[in-house]
Protein backbone atom coordinates (compact mmCIF):
# COMPACT_ATOMS: atom_id res chain seq x y z
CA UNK A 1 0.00 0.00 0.00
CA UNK A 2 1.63 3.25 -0.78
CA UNK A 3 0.67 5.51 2.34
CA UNK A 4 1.49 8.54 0.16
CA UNK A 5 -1.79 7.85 -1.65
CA UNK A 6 -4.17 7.48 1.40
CA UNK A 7 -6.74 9.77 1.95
CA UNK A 8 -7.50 9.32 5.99
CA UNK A 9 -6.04 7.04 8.48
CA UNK A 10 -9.02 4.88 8.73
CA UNK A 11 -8.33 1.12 9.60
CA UNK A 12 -10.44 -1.87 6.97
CA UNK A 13 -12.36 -1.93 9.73
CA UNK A 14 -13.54 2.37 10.47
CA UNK A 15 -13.56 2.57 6.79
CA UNK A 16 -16.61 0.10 6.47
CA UNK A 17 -17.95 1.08 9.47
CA UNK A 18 -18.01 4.72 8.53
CA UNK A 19 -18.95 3.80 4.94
CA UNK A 20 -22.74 3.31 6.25
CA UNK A 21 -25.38 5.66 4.58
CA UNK A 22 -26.71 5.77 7.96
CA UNK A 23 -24.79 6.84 11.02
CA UNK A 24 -26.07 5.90 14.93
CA UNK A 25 -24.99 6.15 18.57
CA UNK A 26 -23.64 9.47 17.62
CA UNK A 27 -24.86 11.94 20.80
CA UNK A 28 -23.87 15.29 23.11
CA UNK A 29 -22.61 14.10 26.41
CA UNK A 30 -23.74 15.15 29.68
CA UNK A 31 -21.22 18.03 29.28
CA UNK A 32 -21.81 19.24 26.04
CA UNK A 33 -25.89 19.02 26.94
CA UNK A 34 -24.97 21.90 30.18
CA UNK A 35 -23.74 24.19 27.93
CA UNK A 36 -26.95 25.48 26.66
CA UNK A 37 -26.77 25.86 23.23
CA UNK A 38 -29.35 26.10 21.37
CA UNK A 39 -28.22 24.14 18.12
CA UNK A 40 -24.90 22.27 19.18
CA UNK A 41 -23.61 19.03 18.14
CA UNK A 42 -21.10 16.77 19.52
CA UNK A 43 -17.46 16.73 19.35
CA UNK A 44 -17.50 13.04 18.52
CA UNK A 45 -19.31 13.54 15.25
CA UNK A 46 -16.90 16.40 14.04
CA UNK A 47 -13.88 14.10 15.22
CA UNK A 48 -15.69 11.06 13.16
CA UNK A 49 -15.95 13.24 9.91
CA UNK A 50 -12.51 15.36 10.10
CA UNK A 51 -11.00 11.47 10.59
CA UNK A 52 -12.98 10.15 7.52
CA UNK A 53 -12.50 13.20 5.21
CA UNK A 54 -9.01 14.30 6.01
CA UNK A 55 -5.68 13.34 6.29
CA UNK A 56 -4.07 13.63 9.46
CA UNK A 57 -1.95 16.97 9.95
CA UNK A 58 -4.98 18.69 7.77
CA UNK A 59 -6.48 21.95 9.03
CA UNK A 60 -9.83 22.48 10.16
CA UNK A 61 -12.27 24.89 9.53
CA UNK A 62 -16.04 25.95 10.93
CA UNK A 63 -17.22 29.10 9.96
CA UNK A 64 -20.42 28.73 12.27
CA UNK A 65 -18.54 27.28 15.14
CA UNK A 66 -20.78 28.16 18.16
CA UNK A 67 -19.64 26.19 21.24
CA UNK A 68 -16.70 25.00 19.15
CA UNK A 69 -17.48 21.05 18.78
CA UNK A 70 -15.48 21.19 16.02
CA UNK A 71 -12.20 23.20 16.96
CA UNK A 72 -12.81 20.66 20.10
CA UNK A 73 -12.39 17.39 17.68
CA UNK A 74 -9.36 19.49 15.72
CA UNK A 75 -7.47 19.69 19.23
CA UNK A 76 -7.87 16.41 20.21
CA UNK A 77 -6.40 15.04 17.10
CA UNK A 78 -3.97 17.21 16.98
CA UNK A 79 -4.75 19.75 13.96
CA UNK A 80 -4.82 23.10 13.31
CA UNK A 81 -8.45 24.66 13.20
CA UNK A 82 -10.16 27.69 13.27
CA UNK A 83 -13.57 28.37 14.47
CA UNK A 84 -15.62 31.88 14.14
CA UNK A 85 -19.12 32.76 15.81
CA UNK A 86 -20.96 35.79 16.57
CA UNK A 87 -21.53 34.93 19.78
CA UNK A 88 -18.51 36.15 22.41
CA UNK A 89 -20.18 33.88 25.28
CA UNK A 90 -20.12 30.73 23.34
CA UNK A 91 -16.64 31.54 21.42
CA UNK A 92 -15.46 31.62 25.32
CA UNK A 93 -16.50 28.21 25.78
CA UNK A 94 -15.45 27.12 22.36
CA UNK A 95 -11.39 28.29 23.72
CA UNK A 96 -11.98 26.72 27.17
CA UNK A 97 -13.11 23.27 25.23
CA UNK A 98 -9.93 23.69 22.99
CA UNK A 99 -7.63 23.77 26.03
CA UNK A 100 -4.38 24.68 25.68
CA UNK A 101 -3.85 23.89 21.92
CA UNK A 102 -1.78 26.56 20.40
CA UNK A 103 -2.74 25.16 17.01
CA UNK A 104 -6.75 26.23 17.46
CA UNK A 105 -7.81 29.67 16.74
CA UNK A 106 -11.39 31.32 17.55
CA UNK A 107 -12.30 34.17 15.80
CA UNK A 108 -15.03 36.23 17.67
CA UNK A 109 -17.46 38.38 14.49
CA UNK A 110 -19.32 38.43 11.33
CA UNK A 111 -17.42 34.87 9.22
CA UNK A 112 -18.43 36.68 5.98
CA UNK A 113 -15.78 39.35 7.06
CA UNK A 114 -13.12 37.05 8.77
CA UNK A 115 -12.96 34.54 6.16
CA UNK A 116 -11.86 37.65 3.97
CA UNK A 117 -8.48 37.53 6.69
CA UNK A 118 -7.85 33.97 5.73
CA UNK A 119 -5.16 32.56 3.04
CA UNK A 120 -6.61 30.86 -0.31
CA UNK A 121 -6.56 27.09 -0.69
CA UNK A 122 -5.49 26.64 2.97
CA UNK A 123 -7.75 24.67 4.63
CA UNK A 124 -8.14 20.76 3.87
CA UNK A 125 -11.76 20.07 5.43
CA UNK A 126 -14.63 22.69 6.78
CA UNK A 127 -17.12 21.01 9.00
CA UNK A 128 -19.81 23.45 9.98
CA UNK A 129 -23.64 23.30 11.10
CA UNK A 130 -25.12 26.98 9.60
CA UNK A 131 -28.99 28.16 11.36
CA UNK A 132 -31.31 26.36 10.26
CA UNK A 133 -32.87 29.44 8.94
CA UNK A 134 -34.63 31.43 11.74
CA UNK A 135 -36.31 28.00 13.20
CA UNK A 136 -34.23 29.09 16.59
CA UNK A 137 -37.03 31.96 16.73
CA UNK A 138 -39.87 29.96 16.60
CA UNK A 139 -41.36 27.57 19.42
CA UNK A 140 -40.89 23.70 18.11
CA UNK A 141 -44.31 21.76 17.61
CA UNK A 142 -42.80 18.27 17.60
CA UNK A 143 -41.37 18.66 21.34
CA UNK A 144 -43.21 22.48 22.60
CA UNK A 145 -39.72 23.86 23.05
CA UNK A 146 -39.41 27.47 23.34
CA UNK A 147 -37.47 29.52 21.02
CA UNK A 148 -34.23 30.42 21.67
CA UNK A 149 -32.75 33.22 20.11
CA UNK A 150 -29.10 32.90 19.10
CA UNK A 151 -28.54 36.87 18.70
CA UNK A 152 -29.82 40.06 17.46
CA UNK A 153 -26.90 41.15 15.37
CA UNK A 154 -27.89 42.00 11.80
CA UNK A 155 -25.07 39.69 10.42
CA UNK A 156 -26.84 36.65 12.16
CA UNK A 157 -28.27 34.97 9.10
CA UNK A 158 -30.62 33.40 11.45
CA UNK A 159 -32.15 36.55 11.55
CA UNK A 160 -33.41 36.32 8.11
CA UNK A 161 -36.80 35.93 7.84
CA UNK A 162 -37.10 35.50 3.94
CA UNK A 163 -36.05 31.96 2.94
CA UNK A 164 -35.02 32.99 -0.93
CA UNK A 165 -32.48 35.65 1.08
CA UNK A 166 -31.00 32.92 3.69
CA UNK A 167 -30.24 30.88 0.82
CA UNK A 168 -28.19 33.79 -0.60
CA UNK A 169 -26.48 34.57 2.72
CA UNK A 170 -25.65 31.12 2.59
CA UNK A 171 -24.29 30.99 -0.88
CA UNK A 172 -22.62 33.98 -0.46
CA UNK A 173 -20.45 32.49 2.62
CA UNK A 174 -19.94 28.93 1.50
CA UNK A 175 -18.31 30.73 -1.43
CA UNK A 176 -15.60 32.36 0.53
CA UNK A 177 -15.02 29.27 2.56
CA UNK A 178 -14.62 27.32 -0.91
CA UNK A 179 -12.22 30.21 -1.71
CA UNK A 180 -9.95 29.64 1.82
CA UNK A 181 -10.54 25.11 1.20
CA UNK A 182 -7.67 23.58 -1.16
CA UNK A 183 -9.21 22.64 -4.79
CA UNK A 184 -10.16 18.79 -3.62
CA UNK A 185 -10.76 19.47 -0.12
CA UNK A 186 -14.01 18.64 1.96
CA UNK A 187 -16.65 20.69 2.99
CA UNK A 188 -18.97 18.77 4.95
CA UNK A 189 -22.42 20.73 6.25
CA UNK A 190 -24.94 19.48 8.80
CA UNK A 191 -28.15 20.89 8.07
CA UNK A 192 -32.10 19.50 8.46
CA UNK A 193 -35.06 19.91 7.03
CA UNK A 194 -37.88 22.48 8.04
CA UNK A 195 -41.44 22.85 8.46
CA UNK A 196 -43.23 26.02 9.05
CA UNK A 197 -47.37 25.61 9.25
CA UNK A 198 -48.27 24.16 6.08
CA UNK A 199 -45.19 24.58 4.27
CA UNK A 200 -42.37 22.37 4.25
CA UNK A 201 -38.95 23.69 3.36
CA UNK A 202 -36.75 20.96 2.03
CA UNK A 203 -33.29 22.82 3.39
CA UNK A 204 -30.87 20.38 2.35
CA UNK A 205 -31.79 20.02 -1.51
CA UNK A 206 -31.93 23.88 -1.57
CA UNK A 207 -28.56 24.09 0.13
CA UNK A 208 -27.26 21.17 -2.08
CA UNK A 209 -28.55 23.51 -5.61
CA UNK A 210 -26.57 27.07 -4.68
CA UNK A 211 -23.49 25.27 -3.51
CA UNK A 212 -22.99 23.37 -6.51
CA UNK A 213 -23.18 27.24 -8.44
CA UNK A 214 -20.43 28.58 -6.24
CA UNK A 215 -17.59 26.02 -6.40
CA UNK A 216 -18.52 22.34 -4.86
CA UNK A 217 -19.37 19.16 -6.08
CA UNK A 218 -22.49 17.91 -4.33
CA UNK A 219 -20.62 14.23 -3.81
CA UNK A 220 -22.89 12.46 -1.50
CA UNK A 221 -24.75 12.73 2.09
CA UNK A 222 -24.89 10.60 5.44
CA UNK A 223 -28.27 10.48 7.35
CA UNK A 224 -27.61 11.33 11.25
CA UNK A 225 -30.12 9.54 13.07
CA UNK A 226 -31.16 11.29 16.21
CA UNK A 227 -33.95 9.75 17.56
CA UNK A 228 -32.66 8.88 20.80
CA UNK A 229 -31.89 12.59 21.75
CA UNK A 230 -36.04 12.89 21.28
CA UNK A 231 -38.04 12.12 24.08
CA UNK A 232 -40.85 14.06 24.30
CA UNK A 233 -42.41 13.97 20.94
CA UNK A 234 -46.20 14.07 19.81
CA UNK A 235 -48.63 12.47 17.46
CA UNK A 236 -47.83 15.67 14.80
CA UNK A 237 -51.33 16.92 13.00
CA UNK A 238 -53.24 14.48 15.11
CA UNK A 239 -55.97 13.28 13.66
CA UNK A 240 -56.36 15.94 10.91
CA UNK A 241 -53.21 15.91 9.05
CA UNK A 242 -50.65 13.69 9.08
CA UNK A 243 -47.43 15.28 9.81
CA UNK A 244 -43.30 13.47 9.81
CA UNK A 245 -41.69 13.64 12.99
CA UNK A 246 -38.36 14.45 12.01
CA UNK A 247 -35.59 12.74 13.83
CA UNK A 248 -32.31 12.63 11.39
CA UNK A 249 -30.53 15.52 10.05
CA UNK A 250 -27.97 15.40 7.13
CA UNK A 251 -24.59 15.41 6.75
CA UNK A 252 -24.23 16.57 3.10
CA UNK A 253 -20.81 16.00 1.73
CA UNK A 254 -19.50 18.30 -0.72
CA UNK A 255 -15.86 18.56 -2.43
CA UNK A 256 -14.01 21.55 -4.17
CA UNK A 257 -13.70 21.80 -7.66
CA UNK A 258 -10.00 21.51 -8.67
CA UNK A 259 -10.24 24.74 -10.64
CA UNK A 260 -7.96 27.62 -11.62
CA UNK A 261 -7.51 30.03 -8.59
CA UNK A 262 -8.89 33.10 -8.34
CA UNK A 263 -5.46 34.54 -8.12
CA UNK A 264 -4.45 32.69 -11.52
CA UNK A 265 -7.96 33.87 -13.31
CA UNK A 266 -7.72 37.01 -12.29
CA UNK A 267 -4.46 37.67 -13.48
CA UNK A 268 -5.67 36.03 -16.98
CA UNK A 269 -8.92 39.13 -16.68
CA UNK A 270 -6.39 42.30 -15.27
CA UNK A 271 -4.14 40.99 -18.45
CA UNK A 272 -6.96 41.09 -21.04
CA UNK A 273 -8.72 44.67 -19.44
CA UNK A 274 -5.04 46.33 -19.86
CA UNK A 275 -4.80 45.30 -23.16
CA UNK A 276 -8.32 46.33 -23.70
CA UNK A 277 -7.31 49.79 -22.14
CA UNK A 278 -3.99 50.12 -24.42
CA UNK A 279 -6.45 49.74 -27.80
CA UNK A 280 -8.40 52.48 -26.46
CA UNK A 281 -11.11 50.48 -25.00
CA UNK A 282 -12.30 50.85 -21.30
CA UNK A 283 -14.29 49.27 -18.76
CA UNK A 284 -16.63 49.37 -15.73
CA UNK A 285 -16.96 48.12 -12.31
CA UNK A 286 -19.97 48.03 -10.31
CA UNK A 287 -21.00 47.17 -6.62
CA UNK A 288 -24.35 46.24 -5.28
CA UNK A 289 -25.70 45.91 -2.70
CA UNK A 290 -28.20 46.78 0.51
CA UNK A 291 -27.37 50.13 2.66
CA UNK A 292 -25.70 48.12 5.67
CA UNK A 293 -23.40 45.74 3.42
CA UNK A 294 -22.69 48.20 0.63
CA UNK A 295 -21.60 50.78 3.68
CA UNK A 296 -19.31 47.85 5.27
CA UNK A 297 -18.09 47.21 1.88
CA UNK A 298 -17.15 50.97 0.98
CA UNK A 299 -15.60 51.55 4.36
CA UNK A 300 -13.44 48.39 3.61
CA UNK A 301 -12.66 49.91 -0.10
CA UNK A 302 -12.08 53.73 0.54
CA UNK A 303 -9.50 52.17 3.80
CA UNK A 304 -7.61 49.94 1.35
CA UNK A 305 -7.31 52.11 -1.56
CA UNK A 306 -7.02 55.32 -0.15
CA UNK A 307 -10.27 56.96 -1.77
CA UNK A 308 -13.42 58.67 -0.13
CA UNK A 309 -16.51 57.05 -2.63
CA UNK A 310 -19.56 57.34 -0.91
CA UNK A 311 -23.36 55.29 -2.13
CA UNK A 312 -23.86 58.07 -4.68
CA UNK A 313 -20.34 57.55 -6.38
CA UNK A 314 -19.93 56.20 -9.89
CA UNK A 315 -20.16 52.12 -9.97
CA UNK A 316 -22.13 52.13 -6.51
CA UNK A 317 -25.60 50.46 -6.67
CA UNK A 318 -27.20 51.47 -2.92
CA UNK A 319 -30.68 49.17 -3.10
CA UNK A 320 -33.56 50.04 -0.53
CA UNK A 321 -32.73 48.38 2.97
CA UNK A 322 -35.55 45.85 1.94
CA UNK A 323 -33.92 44.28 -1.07
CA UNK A 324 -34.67 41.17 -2.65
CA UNK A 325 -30.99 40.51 -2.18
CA UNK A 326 -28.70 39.57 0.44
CA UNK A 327 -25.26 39.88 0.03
CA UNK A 328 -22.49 42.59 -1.99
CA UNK A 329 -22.38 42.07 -6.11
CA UNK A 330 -19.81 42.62 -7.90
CA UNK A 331 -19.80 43.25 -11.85
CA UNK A 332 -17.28 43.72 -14.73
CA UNK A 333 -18.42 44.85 -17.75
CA UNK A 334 -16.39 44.75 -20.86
CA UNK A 335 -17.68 46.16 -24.45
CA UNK A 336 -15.39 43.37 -26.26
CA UNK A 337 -15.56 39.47 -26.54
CA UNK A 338 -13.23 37.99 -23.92
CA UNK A 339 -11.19 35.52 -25.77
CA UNK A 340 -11.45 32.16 -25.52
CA UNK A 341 -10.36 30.09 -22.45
CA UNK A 342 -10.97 33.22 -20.43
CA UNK A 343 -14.46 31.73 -18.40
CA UNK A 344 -17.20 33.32 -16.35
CA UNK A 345 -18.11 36.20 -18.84
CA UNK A 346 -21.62 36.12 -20.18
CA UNK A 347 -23.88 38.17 -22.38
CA UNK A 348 -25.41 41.78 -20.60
CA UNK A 349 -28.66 41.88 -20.47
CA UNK A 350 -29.69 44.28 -18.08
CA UNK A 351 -27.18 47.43 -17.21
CA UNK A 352 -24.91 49.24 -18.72
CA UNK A 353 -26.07 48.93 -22.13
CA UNK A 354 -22.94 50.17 -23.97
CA UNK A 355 -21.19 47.07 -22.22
CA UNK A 356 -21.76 43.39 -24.18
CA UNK A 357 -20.45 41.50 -21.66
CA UNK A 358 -20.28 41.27 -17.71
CA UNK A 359 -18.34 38.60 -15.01
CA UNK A 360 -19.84 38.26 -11.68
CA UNK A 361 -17.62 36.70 -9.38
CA UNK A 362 -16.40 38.78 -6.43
CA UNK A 363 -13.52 37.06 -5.93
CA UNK A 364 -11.91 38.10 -9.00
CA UNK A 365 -13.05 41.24 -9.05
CA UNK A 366 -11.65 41.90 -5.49
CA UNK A 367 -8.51 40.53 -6.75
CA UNK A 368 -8.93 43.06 -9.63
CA UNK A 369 -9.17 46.23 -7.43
CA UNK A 370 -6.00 45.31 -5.38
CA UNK A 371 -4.27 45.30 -8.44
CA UNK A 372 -5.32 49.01 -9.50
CA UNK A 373 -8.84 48.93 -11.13
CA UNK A 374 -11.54 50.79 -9.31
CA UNK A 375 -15.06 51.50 -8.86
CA UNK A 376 -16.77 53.16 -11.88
CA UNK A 377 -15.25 53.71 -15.48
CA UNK A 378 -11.62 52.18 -16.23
């Protein structure tokens, strides 16, 4: 066997084991119960998956780390990790259950702005639980538990109340973590279905559909059956409508693509705009976005580039606070044909009609603006 080529340190024996569709006898203990958090999981299924999906030595990462049951697993087998949360209460607990690993890092704020801090194709495996959309605000029917409300910051995507708009927020993050995972590593998410009234949300096929449009395979899912950590359940619609009792969650399992770099294709577009620019040609760059991200995003900009644009500048979109979108765009539009091999530009449709073409990726367009382009007309 050449040991080189191995892609965990699982024995014949955990391999099959952890080969199941279905995993069991997977539950919080006694001390992970007292902490009191309202969506936790245990330490022994993050140790389970980083042993099954990475190699050891590989770093961990969980961008919705709450009491840190992941950057718990990461120290006890010895790995690098970091974990970021909102919440300054539970990232406390998250460092006490990491102990005195120097290796483990929590990171206290908004993980759409932290993962920004981290290095590109970095980590080898995220394993993260996001909110199940804003079910934390609502009182449970299937046990009569009362809501618990994680926080009241704005950046809480559990705050969300439109489901279209959590999606986004969700897309929107996964993307930079896929940005920060090496092309080929794992990114495995532990989410579960919801049901509001009449209306049944189907979370993981949703979830499944906008990460495969920002970077991941979709490779396969585990079923997490939790039925034993349900003890107080009730006959659901009885007798008028018959309603599931949910009692598994999913651990979808996706991989990323193997893909240029955003450093590498955005070199390829800076190369073709200045040659654009030195045939006379120009171009334009646009942001978009609601008042409280496109005001994070210019105080960001006018720090890093040394400029003072404001939401009425050229190449600034400010939409009404109540936006049918979530997160910051970011467009280039070029009047010219990109040549061939150069991917991600696609016909204009909508603004800037003197432009034929546009790329939407944020990445590269970030990548574009430290290298000199700006906001507006190039």
């Amino acid at each position: 066997m050449d040991e080189s080529k191995r892609c965990n340190d699982l024995s014949g024996k955990e391999w099959l084991q952890n080969s199941f569709s279905i995993w069991r006898d997977i539950a919080k203990t006694k001390e992970e119960k007292a902490y009191k958090h309202p969506a936790s999981y245990p330490a022994a299924l993050c140790e389970k998956l980083i042993r099954t999906f990475s190699k050891p030595g590989g770093a961990v990462l969980d961008p919705f780390n709450g009491i840190g049951s992941t950057t718990a697993a990461a120290a006890a087998l010895g790995r690098e990790a970091v974990g970021i949360d909102l919440n300054e209460d539970f990232c406390e607990i998250a460092r006490s259950r990491a102990g005195e690993s120097e290796n483990v890092r929590i990171l206290c704020g908004d993980s759409c702005e932290l993962l920004d801090t981290l290095p590109e194709d970095y980590f080898d495996i995220c394993v993260t639980s996001p909110p199940y959309w804003d079910i934390l605000n609502m009182k449970r029917s299937a046990d009569q538990r009362a809501s618990v409300n994680y926080s009241d910051k704005q950046a809480d995507i559990g705050n969300i109340a439109n489901y279209g708009l959590f999606l986004q927020a969700l897309a929107e993050l996964f993307e930079q973590v896929c940005r920060v995972l090496r092309p080929g590593g794992y990114c495995i998410v532990n989410v579960m279905d919801i049901r509001k009234k009449s209306s049944f949300y189907p979370l993981h096929s949703d979830l499944a559909s906008v990460m495969q449009k920002v970077g991941y395979l979709f490779d396969d899912l585990i079923i997490w059956d939790r039925q034993s950590d349900y003890n107080n359940m009730r006959p659901l619609g009885y007798p008028y409508r018959f309603r599931i009792n949910k009692v598994h969650e999913y651990l979808l399992i996706f991989i990323k693509k193997d893909v240029k770099s955003v450093a590498v294709k955005a070199a390829e577009v800076y190369d073709f705009l200045m040659d654009l620019k030195a045939q006379g040609g120009s171009f334009f760059i646009e942001a978009e976005a609601r008042p409280d991200r496109m005001n994070s995003f210019l105080s960001e900009y006018n720090a890093r580039h040394h400029e003072a644009l404001t939401t009425r500048s050229e190449g600034v979109i400010c939409l009404q606070s109540d936006a049918d979108k979530w997160g910051l765009e970011l467009r280039l539009y070029v009047a010219e044909k990109p040549p061939a091999g150069l991917d991600g530009f696609g016909k204009n449709p909508v603004y800037r009609n003197e432009y034929s073409y546009r790329l939407n990726d944020n990445r590269v367009i970030r990548e574009l603006l430290d290298r000199g382009c700006r906001l507006g007309e190039n």
